[in-house]
Each structure stands twice: as structure tokens, then as C-alpha cells.
N, C-alpha and C. Protein backbone atom coordinates (compact mmCIF):
# COMPACT_ATOMS: atom_id res chain seq x y z
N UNK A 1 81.10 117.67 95.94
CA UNK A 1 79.68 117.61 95.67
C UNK A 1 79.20 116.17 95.78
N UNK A 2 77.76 116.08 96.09
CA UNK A 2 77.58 114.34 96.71
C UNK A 2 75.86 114.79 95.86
N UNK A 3 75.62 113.63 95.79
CA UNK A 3 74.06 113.17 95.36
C UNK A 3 73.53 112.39 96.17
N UNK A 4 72.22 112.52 96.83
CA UNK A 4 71.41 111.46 97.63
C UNK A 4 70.65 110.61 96.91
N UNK A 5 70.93 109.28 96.70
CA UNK A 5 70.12 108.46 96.12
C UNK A 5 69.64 107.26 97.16
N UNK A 6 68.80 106.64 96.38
CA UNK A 6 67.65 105.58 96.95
C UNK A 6 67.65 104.28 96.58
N UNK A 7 68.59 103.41 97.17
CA UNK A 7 68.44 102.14 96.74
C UNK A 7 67.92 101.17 97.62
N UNK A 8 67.59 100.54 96.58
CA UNK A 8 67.08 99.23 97.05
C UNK A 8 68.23 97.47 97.52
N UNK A 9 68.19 97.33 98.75
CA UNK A 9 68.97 96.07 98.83
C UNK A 9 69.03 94.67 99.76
N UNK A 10 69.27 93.93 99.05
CA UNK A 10 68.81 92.30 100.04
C UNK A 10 68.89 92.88 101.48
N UNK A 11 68.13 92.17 102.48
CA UNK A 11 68.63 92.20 103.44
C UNK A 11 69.89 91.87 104.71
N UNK A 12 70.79 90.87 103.71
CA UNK A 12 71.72 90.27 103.92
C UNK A 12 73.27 91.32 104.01
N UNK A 13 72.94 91.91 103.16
CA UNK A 13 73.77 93.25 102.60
C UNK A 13 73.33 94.34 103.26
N UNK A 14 72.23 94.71 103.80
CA UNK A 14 72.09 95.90 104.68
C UNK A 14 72.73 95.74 106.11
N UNK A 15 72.44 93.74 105.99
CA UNK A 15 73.02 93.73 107.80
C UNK A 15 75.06 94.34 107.45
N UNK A 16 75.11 93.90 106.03
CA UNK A 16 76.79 93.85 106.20
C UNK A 16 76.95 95.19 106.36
N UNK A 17 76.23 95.97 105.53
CA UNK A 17 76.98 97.48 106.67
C UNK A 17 76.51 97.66 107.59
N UNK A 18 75.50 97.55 108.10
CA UNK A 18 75.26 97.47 109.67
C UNK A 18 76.45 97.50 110.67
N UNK A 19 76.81 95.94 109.99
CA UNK A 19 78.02 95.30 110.94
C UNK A 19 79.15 95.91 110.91
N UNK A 20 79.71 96.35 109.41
CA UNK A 20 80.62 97.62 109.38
C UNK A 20 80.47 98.85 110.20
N UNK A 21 79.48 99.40 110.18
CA UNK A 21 79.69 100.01 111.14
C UNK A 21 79.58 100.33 112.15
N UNK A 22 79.00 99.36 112.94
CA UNK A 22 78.70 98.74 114.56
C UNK A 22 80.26 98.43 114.97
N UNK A 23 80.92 97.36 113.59
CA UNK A 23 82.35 97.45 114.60
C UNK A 23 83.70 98.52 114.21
N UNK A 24 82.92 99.75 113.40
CA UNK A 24 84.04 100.54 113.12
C UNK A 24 84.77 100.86 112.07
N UNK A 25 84.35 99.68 111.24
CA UNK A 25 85.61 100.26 110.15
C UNK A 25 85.36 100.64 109.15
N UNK A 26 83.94 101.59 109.07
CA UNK A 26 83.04 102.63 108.63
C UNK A 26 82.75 103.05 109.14
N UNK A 27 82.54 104.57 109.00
CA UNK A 27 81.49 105.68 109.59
C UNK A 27 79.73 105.89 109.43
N UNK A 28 79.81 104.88 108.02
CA UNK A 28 78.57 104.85 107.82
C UNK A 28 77.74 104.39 106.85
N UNK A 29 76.64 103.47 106.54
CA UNK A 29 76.90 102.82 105.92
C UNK A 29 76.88 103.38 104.20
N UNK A 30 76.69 104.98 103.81
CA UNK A 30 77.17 105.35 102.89
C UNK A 30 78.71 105.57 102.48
N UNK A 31 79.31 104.96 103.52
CA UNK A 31 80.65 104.99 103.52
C UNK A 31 81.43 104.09 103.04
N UNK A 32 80.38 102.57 103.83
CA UNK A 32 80.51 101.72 103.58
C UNK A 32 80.76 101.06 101.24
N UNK A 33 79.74 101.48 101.41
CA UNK A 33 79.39 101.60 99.73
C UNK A 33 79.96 102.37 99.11
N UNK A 34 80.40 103.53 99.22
CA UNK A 34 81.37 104.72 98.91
C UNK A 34 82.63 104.14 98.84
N UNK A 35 83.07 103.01 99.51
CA UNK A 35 84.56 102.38 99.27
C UNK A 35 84.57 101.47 98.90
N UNK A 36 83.09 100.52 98.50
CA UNK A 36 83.11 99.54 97.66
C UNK A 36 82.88 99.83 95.73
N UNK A 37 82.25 100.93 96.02
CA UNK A 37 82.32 101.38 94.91
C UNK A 37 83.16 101.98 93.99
N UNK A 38 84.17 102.74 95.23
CA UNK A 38 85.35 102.90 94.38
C UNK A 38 86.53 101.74 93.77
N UNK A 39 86.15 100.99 94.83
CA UNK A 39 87.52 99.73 94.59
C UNK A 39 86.75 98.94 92.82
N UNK A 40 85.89 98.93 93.14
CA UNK A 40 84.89 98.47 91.73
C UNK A 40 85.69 99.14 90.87
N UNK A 41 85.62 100.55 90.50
CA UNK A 41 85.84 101.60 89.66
C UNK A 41 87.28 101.13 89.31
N UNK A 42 88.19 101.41 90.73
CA UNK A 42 89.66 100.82 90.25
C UNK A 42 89.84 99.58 90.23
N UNK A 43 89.23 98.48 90.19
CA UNK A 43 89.50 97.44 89.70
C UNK A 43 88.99 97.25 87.92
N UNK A 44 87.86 98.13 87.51
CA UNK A 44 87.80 98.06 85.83
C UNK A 44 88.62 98.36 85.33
N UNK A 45 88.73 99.86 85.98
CA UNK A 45 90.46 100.69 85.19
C UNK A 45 91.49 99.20 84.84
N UNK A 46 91.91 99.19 86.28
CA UNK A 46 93.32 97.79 85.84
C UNK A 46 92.88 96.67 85.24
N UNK A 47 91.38 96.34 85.08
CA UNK A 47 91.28 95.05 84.13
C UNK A 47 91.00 96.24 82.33
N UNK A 48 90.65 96.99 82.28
CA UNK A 48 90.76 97.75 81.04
C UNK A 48 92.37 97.86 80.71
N UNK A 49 93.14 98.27 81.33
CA UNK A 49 94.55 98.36 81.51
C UNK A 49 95.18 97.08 80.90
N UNK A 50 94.42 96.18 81.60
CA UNK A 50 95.08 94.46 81.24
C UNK A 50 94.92 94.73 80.08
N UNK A 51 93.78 94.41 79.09
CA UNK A 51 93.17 93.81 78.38
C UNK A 51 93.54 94.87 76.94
N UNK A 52 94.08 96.40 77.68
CA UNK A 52 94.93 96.94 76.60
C UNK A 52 96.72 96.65 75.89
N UNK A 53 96.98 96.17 77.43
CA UNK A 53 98.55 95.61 77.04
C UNK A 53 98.26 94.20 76.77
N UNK A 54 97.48 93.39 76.84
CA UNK A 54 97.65 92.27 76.79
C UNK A 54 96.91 92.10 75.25
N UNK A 55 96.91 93.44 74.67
CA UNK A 55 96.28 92.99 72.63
C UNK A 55 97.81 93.78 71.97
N UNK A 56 98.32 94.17 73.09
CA UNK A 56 99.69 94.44 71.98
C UNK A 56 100.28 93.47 71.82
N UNK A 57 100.85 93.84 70.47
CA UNK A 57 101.72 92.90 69.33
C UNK A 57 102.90 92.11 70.19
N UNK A 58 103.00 90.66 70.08
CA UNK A 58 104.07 90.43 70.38
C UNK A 58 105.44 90.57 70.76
N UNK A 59 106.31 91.22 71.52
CA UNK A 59 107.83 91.67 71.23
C UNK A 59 107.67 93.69 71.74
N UNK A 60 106.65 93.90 71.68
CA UNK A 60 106.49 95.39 72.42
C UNK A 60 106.70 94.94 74.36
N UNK A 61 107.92 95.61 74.09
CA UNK A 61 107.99 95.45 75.68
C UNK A 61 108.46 97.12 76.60
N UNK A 62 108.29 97.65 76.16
CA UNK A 62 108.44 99.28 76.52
C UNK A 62 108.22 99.78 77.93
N UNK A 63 106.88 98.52 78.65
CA UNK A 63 106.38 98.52 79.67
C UNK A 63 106.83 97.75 80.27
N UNK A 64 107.13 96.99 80.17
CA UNK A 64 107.89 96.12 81.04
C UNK A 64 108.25 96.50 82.10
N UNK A 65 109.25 97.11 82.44
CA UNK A 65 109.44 98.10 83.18
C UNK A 65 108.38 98.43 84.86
N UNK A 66 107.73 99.25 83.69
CA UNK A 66 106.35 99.79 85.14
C UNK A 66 105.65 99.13 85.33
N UNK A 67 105.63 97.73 84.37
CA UNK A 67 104.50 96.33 84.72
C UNK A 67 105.27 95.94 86.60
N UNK A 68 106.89 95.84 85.68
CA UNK A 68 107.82 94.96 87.22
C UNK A 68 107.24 95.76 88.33
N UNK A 69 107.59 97.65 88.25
CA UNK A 69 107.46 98.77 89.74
C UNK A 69 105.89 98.28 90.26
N UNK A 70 105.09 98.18 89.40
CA UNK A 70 103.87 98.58 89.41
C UNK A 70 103.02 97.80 90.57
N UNK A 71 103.44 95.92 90.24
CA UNK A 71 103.73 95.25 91.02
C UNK A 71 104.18 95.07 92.15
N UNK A 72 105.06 95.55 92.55
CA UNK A 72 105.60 95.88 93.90
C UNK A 72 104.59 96.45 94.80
N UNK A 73 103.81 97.78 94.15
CA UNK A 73 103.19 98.74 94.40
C UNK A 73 102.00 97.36 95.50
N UNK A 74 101.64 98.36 96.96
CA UNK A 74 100.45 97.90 97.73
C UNK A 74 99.12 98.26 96.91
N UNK A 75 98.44 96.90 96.88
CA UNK A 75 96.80 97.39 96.28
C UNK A 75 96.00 96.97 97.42
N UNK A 76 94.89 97.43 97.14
CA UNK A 76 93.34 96.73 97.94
C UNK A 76 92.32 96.11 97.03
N UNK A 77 93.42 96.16 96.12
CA UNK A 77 92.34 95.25 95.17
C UNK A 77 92.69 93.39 95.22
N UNK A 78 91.15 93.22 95.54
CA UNK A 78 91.36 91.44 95.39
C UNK A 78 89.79 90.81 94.74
């Protein structure tokens, strides 16, 4: 299910999807925004994530572990 909405945006930023998808590596420029918006989404998650292991108590190391795998792991987040 999708919603059509109406935004408003600089013109600087309309050319950037433009340009996305003039050279391809969008289909469109709701596409464009559709994958910036998600990376947004998963980048709060992992800073919420941080900011939950990083208020535990000293000497809890349980995670450790899936912190090391987790790491390894490819992101697109930058």
C-alpha cells in the first residue's frame, strides 16, 4: 500500500533527483526519496540501538559478541 503526498522542495534537491534519474540509479524520483528515507529510518534504529547499549552498566558484556558479527556485516549507512 503507498500514499501520494505533496511536497514542497529547494530547487537544488529537485535537480538531485532529476540527476538520479537521468543517469539511472533510480527509477524515479519517488524512488529516489523512498531510499533516502529508508536509510534515515535505519540509521535512527542503529543510533537508538547505540544509545541503548551504550547506558548499560559497566561490565555487561553479553553482546559483545553480535556487536564483533554485526560489524563485519555490509551497511549503506554513512
Amino acid at each position: 500500500m503507498s500514499r501520494q503526498i505533496a511536497v514542497r522542495l529547494p530547487d537544488d534537491i529537485v535537480d538531485y533527483l532529476d540527476h538520479a534519474v537521468r543517469d539511472g540509479r533510480d527509477s524515479s524520483r519517488a524512488a529516489v526519496i523512498t531510499r533516502a528515507l529508508q536509510r534515515e529510518r535505519r540509521r535512527e534504529v542503529a543510533l537508538r540501538d547505540v544509545q541503548i547499549l551504550s547506558a548499560q552498566p559497566a561490565g555487561i558484556d553479553d553482546l559483545d559478541e553480535l556487536v564483533l558479527y554485526g560489524a563485519t556485516l555490509p551497511t549503506d549507512l554513512s
